[in-house]
Each structure stands twice: as C-alpha cells, then as structure tokens.
C-alpha atoms as a PDB file:
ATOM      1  CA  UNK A   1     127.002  96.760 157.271  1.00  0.00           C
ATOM      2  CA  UNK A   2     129.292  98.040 160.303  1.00  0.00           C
ATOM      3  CA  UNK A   3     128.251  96.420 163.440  1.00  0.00           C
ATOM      4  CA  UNK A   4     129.254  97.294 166.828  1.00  0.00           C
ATOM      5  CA  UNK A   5     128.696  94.516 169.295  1.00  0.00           C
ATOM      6  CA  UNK A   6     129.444  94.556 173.146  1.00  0.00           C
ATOM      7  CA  UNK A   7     127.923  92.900 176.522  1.00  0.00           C
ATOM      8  CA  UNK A   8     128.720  93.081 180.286  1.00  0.00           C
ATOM      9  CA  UNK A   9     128.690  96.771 180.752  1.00  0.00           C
ATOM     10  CA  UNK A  10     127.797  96.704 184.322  1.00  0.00           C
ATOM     11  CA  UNK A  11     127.100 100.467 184.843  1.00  0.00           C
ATOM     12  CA  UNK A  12     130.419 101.147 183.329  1.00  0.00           C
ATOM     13  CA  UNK A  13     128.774 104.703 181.946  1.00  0.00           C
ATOM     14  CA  UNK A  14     132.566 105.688 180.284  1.00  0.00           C
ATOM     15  CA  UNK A  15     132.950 102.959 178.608  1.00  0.00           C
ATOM     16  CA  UNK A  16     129.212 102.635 177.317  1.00  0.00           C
ATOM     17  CA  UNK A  17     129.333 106.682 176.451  1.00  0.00           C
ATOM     18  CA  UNK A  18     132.899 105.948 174.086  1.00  0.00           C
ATOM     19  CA  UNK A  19     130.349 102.840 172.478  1.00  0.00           C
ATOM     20  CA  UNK A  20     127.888 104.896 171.419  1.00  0.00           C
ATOM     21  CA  UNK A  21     130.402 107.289 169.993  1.00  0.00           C
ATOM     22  CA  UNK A  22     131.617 104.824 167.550  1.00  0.00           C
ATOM     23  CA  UNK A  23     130.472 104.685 163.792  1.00  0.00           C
ATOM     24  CA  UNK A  24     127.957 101.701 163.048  1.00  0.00           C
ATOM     25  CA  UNK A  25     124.952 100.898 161.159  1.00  0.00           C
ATOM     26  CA  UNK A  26     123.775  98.732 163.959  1.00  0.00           C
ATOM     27  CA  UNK A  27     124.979  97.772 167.444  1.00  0.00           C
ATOM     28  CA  UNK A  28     124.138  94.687 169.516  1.00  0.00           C
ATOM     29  CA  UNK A  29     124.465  94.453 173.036  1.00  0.00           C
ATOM     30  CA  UNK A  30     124.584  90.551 174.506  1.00  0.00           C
ATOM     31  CA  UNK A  31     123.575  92.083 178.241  1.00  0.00           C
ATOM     32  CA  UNK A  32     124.431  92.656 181.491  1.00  0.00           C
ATOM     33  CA  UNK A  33     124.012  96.758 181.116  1.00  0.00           C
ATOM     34  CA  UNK A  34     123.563  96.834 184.766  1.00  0.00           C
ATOM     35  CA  UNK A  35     123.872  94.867 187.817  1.00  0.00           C
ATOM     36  CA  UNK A  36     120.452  94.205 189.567  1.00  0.00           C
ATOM     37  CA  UNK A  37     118.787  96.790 187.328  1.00  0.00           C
ATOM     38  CA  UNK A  38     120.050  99.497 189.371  1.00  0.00           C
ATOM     39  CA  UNK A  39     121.136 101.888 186.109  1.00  0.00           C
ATOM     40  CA  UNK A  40     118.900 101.208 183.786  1.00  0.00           C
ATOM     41  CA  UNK A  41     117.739 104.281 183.437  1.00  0.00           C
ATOM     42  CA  UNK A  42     120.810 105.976 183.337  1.00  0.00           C
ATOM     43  CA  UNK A  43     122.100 103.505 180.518  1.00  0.00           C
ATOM     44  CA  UNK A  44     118.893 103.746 178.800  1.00  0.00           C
ATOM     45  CA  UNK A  45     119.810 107.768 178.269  1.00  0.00           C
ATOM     46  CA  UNK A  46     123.181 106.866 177.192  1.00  0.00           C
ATOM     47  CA  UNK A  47     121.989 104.834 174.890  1.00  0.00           C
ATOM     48  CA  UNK A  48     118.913 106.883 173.236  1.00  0.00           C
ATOM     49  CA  UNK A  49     120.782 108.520 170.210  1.00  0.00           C
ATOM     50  CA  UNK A  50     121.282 104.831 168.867  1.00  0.00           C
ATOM     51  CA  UNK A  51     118.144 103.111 170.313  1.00  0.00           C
ATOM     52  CA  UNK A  52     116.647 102.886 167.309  1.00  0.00           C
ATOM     53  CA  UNK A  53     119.735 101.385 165.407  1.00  0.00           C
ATOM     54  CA  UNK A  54     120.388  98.915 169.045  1.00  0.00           C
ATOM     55  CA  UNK A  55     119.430  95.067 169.345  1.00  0.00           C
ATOM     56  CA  UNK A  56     119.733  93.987 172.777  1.00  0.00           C
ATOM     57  CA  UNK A  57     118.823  90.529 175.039  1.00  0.00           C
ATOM     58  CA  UNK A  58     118.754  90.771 178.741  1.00  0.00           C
ATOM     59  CA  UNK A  59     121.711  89.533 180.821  1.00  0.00           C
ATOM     60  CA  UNK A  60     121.267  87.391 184.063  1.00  0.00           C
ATOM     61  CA  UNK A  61     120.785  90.395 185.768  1.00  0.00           C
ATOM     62  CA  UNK A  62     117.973  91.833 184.000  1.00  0.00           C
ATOM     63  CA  UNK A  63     114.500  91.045 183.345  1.00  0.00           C
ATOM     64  CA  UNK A  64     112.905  90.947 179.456  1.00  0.00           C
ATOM     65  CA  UNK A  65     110.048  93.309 180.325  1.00  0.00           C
ATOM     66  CA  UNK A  66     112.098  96.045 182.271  1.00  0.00           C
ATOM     67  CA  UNK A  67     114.206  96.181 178.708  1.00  0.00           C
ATOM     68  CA  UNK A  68     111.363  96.907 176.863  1.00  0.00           C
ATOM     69  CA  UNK A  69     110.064  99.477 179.043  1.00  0.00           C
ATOM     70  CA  UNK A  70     113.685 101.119 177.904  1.00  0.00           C
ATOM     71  CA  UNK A  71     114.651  99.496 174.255  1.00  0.00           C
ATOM     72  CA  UNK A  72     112.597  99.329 170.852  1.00  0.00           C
ATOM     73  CA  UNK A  73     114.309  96.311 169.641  1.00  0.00           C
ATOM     74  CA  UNK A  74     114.610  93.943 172.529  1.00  0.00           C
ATOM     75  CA  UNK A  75     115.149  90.627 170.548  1.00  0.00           C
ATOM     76  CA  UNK A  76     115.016  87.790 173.308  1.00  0.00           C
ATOM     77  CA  UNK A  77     112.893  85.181 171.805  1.00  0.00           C
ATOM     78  CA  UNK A  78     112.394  86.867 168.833  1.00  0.00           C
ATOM     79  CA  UNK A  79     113.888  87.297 165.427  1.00  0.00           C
ATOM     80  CA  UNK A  80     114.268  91.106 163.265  1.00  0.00           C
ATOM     81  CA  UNK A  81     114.975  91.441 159.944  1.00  0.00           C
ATOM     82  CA  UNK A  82     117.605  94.226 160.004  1.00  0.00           C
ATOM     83  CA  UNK A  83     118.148  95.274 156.001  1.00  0.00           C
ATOM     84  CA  UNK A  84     117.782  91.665 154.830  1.00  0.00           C
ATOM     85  CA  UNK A  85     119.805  90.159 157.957  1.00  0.00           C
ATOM     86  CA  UNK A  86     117.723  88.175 160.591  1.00  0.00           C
ATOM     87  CA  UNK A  87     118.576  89.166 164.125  1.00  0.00           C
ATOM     88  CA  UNK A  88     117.522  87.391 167.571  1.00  0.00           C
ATOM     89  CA  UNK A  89     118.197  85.356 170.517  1.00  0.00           C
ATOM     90  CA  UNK A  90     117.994  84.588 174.118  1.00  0.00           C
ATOM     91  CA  UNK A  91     119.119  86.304 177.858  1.00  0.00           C
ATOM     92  CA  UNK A  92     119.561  85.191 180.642  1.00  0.00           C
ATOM     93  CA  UNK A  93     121.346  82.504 181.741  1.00  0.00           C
ATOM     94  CA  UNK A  94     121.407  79.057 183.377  1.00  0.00           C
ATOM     95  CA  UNK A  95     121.108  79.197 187.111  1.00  0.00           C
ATOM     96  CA  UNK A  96     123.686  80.401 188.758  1.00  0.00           C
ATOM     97  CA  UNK A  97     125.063  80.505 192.747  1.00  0.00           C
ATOM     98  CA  UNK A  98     124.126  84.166 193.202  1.00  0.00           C
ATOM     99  CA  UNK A  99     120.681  84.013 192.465  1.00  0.00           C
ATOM    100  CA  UNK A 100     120.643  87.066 190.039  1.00  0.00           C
ATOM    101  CA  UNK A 101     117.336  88.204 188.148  1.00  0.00           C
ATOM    102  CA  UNK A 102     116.870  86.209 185.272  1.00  0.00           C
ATOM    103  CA  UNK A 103     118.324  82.304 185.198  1.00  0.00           C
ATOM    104  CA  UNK A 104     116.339  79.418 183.361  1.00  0.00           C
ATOM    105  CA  UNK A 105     116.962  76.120 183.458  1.00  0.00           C
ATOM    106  CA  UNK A 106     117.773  73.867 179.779  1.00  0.00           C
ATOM    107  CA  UNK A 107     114.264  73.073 178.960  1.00  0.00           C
ATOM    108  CA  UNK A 108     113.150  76.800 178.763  1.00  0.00           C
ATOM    109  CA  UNK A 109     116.170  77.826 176.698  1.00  0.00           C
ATOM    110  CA  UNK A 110     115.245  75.100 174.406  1.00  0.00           C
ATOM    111  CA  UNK A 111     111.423  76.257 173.583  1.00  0.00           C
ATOM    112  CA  UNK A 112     112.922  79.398 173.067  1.00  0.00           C
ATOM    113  CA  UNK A 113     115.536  78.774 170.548  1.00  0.00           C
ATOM    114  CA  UNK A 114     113.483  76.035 168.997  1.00  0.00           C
ATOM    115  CA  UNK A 115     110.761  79.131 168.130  1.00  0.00           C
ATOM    116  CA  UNK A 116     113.111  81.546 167.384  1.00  0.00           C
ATOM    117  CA  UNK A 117     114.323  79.739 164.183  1.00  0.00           C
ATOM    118  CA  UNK A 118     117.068  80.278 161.671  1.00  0.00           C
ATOM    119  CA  UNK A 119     118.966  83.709 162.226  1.00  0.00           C
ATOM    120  CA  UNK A 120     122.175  85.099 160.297  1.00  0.00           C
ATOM    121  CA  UNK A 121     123.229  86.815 163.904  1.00  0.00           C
ATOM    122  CA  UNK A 122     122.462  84.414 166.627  1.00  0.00           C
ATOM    123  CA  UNK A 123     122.686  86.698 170.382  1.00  0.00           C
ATOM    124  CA  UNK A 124     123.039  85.023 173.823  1.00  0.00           C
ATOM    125  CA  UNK A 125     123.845  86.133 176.989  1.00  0.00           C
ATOM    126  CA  UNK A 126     125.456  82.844 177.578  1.00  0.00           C
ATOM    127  CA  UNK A 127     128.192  81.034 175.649  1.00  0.00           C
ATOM    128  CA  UNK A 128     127.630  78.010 174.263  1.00  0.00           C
ATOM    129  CA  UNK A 129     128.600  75.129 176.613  1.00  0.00           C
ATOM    130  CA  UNK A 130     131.940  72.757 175.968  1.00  0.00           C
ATOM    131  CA  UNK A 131     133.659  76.435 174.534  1.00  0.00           C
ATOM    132  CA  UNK A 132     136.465  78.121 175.790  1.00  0.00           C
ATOM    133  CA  UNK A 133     134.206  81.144 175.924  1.00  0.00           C
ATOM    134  CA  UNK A 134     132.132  79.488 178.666  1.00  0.00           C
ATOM    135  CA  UNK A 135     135.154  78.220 180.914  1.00  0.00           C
ATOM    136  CA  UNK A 136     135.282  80.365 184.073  1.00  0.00           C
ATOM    137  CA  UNK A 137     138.672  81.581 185.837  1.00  0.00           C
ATOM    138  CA  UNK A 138     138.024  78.593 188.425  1.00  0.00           C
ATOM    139  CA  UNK A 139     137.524  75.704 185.858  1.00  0.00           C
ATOM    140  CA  UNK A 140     133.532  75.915 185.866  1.00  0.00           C
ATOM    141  CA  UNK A 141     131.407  75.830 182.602  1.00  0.00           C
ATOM    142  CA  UNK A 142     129.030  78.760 182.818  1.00  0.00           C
ATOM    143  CA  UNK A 143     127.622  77.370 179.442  1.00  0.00           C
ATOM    144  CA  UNK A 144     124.416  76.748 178.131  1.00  0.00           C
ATOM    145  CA  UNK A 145     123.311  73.660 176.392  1.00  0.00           C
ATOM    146  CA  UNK A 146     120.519  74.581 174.261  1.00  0.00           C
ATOM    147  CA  UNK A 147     122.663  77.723 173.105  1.00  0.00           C
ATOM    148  CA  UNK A 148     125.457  75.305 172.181  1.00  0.00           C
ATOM    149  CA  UNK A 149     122.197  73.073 170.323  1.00  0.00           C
ATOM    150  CA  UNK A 150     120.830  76.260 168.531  1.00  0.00           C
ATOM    151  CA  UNK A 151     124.098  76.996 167.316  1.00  0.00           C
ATOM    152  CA  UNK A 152     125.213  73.049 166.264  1.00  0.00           C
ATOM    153  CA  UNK A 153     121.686  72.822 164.603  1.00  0.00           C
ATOM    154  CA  UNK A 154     120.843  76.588 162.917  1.00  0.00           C
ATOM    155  CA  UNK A 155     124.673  77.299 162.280  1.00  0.00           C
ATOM    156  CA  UNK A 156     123.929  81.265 162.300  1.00  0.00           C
ATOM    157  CA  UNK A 157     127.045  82.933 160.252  1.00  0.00           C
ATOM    158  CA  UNK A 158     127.734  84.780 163.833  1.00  0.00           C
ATOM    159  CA  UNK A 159     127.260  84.209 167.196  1.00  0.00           C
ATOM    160  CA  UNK A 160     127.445  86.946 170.045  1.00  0.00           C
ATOM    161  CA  UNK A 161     128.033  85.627 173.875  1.00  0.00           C
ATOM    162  CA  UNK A 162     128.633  87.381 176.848  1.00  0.00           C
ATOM    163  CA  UNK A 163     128.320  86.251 180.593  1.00  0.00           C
ATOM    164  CA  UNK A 164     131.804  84.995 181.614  1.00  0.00           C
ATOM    165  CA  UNK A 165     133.983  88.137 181.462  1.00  0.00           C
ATOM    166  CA  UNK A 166     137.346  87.341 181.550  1.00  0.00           C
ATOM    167  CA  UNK A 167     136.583  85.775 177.940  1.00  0.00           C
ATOM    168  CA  UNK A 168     135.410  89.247 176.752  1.00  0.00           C
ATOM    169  CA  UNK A 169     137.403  89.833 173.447  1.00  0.00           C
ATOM    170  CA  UNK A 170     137.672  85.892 172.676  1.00  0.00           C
ATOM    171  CA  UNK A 171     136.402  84.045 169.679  1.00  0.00           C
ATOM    172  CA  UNK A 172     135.584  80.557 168.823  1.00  0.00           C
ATOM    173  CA  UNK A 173     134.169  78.641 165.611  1.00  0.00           C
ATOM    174  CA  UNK A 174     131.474  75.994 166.016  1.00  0.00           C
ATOM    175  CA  UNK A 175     131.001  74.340 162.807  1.00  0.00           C
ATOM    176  CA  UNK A 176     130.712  77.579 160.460  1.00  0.00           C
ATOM    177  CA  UNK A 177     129.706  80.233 163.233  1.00  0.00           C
ATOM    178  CA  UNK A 178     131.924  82.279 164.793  1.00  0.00           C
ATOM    179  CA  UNK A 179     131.350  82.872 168.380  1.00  0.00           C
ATOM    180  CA  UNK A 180     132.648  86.268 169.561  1.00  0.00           C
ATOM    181  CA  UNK A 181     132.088  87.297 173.168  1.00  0.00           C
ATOM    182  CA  UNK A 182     133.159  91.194 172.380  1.00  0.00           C
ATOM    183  CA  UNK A 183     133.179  92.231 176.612  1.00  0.00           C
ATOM    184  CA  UNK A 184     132.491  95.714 177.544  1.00  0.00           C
ATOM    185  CA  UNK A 185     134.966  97.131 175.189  1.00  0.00           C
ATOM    186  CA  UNK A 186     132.849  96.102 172.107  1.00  0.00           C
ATOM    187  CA  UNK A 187     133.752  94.679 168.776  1.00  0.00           C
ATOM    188  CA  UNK A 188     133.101  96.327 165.249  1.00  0.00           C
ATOM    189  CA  UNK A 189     132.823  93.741 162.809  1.00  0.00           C
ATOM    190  CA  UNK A 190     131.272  93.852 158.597  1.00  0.00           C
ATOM    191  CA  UNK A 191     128.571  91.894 157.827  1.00  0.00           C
ATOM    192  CA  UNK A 192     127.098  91.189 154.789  1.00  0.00           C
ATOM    193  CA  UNK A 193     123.879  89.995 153.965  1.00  0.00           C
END
C-alpha cells in the first residue's frame, strides 16, 4: 500500500494542490491544515477528490468537530481498519504560549491513547517528547508525554508527528517504530499489512 503522509500545511493551497496530485492508496495528514480555522473550507475542496481515501487528526489549531463537519475519516481518538491496517491517533497538542484552538494537558492525552489501543499507524499532531522531532529551534521540547507512552508501550510499526516544523522531513526510531514527521511537503512511504 502507497501512503502519502504530510502535516503543517497552514493554508499553503500550492503545496496541498501538488499533494493531492500524487499517486497513493491512502494519505494521512498529522494537522495543522490551517491556522485558526480560517481555510478550512478552502482546504476541504482541495482535498475532496481524495477524502474518501484521507485519514486526518486535528492540529493545535483546529478543533475535532469542525474536521468532521469537512472529513469522513477523522481518526482522533479513534482507530480504522484501512485493508487490514489499523489507523488512529490523537491532535492537538500540549499547551502552548499562543493559546491556539485545541491544547490538552498529559492526563487527557493519556485517556485517549489508553482507549485508542494497538494501531499499525500510530498519528499525532505532536512528537513524542525526549525526540529530536520535538526539539524546537530555541532548545524547547514541544513534546508530548503520553504520545511518547503510547508509542514506548503499543510500539505501532509507524508513527506520524507533526507540530514543530523545522523537523518536517526528519525521522526517528523508538524501540521498533519509526517516527516520521513528513512537514508540508509530504512523505510517500509502502506499507504492508
């Protein structure tokens, strides 16, 4: 299976319109399509000729329920079984200073990965925490805990991260997952059930 995975568009139509061009079976976005919300419509016509084949988790800066007004397979807190291959995951992201639409604290990103279960592609917004891929330009650990948990614990064959952008086309291994954060300019990988 061909899989296309990206994050962090932020209303970057080009770039999203040259995603959706590209061959895949499936394509996973990690979030951030917008800043605010302000474009989801516009992305959400972009993306309709692959909505139904497109697995997507907020970002920090959008909310789970204005996704679904948008996406079919919105997969935050839950798990789909994509031709034998169990999707899901979490948005969102830890707080943050700027206050943006959807931050959690630890203890709510823990009842959510501790429901969602074993997957085979693990997606979160936010890298795990104590990676490379959550280390900011300044030093600072935009990380999650419980993502870096779910990971440690469920050991999904690949993870997808976003959030911290000047990561965006890094990798990482944590135990036997590889964590990719694949940026705006997306990453086609094979998977295999």
């Amino acid at each position: 299976m061909r899989i296309l995975a990206f994050s962090d568009i932020h209303n970057d139509w080009h770039q999203l319109r040259s995603l959706t061009q590209e061959d895949a079976d499936i394509y996973i976005c990690a979030g951030d399509l917008t800043f605010g919300e302000r474009g989801l419509e516009t992305a959400a016509d972009i993306l309709l000729p692959i909505n139904d084949l497109l697995y997507i988790v907020p970002g920090n800066n959008e909310r789970p329920d204005h996704l679904e007004e948008f996406f079919r397979h919105v997969i935050h807190g839950r798990v789909e079984n994509v031709k034998g291959i169990r999707i899901g995951g979490i948005g969102g992201s830890p707080r943050t200073p700027f206050n943006t639409l959807f931050e959690w604290d630890e203890d709510y990103a823990y009842k959510i990965l501790e429901r969602l279960g074993k997957t085979d592609i693990f997606v979160s917004h936010t890298p795990p925490k104590g990676t490379e891929l959550a280390r900011t330009m300044s030093g600072h650990d935009a990380g999650s805990e419980a993502v870096r948990w779910y990971i440690e614990e469920y050991q999904p064959r690949v993870a997808i991260v976003g959030h911290v952008h000047e990561r965006a086309g890094s990798e990482t291994w944590i135990g036997e997952t590889v964590v990719v954060n694949p940026g705006l300019r997306g990453k086609l990988f094979h998977f295999s059930p």
